[in-house]
Protein backbone atom coordinates (compact mmCIF):
# COMPACT_ATOMS: atom_id res chain seq x y z
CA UNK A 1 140.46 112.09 98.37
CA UNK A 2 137.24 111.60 100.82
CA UNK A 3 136.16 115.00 100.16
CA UNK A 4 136.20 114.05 96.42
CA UNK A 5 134.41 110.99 97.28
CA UNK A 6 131.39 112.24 99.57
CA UNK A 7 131.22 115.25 97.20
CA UNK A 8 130.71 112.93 94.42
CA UNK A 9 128.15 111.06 96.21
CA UNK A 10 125.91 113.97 97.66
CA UNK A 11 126.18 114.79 93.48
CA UNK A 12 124.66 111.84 92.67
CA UNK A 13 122.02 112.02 95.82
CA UNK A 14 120.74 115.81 94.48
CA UNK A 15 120.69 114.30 91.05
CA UNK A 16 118.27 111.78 91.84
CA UNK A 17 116.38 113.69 93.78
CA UNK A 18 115.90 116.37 91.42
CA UNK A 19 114.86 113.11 88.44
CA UNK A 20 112.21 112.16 90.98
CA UNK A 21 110.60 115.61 91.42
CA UNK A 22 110.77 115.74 87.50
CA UNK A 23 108.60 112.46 87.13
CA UNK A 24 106.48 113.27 89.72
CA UNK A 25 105.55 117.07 87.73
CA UNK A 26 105.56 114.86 84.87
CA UNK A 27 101.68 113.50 86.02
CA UNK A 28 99.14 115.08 84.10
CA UNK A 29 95.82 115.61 86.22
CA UNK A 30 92.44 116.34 84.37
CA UNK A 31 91.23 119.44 86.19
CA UNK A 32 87.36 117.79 85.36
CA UNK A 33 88.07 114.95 87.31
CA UNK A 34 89.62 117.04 89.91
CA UNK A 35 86.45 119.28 90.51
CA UNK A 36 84.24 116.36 90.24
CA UNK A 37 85.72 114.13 92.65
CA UNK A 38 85.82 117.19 95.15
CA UNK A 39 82.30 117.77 94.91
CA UNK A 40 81.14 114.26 95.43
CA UNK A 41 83.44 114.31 98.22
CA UNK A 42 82.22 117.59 99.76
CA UNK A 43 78.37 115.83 98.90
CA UNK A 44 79.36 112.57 100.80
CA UNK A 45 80.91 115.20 104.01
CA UNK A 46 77.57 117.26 103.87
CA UNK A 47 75.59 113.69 104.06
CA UNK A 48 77.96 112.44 107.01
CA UNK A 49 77.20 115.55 108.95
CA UNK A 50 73.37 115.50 108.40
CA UNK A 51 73.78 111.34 109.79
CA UNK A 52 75.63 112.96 113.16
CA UNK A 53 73.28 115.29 113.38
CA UNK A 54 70.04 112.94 112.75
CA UNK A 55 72.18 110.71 115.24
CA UNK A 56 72.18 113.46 118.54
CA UNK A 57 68.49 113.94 117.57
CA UNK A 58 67.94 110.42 118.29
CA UNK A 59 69.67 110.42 121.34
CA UNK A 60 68.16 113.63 122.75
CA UNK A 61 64.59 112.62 121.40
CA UNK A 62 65.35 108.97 123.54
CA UNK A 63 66.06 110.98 126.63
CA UNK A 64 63.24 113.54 126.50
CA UNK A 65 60.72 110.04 126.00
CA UNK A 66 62.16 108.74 129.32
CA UNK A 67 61.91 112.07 131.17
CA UNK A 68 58.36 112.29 130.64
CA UNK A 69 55.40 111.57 133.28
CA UNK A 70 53.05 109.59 132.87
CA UNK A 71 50.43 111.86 132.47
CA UNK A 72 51.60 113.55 129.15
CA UNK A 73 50.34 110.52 126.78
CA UNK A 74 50.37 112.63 123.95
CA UNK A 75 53.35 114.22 123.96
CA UNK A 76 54.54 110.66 124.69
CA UNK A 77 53.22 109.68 121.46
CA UNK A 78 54.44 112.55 119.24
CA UNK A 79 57.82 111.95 120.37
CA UNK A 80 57.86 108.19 119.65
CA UNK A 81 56.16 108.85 116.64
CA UNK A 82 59.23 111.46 116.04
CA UNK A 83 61.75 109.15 117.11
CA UNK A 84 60.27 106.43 114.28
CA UNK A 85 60.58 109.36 111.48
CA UNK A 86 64.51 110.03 112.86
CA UNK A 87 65.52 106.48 112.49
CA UNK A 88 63.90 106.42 109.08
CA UNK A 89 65.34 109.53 108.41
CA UNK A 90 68.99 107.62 109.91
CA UNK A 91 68.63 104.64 108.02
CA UNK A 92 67.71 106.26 104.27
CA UNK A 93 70.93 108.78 104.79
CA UNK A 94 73.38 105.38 105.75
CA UNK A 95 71.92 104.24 102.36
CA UNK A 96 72.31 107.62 100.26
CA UNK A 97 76.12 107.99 102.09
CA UNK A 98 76.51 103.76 100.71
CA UNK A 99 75.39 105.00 97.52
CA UNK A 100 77.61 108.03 97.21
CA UNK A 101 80.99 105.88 98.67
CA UNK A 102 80.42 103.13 95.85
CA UNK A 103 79.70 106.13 92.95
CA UNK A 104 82.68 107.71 94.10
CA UNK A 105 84.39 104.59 93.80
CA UNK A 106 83.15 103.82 90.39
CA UNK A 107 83.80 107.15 88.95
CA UNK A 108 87.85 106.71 89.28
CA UNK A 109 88.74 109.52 91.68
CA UNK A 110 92.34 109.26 92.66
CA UNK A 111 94.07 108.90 95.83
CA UNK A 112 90.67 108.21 97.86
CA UNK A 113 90.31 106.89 101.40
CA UNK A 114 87.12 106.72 102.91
């Protein structure tokens, strides 16, 4: 009588599992939006990595400035002047990355986390 009884149940349990596989197969997903949200998202990583790597510039341009004597002025200058251009450089890709995160957002991609 308990084998009938947990035989019956594990039944029902594979049942239900094999309805919720079903619904889930069920979801149609436009192959457009698909390739579209991947590209924006590979154009957002691409944009990420050039920040990091405007971001070591910075750091190893803010080193070289104090390592220098006092006797290279110019050299002095050119790298402050190229430490200016980085952090422009910085700020414009936080804006374009702000920019891409909010079109990504507005064009409906599914299942995003940024």
């Amino acid at each position: 009588m308990l084998t009938k009884i947990s035989s019956f149940l594990i039944l029902l349990i594979t049942l239900n599992c094999h309805a919720g596989l079903e619904i889930s197969r069920d979801i149609i997903k436009d192959p457009v939006i698909s390739r579209r949200c991947k590209a924006l998202l590979r154009e957002r990583q691409e944009k990420i990595e050039v920040r990091q790597k405007l971001n070591a510039m910075l750091l190893r341009n803010s080193r070289l400035i104090k390592q220098l004597n006092t006797q290279q002025k110019i050299t002095k200058q050119r790298l402050k002047l190229n430490h200016t251009q980085i952090k422009n450089n910085l700020r414009l890709t936080g804006l374009k990355i702000k920019s891409m995160e909010e079109n990504i957002i507005r064009k409906g991609c599914p299942g995003i986390t940024l």
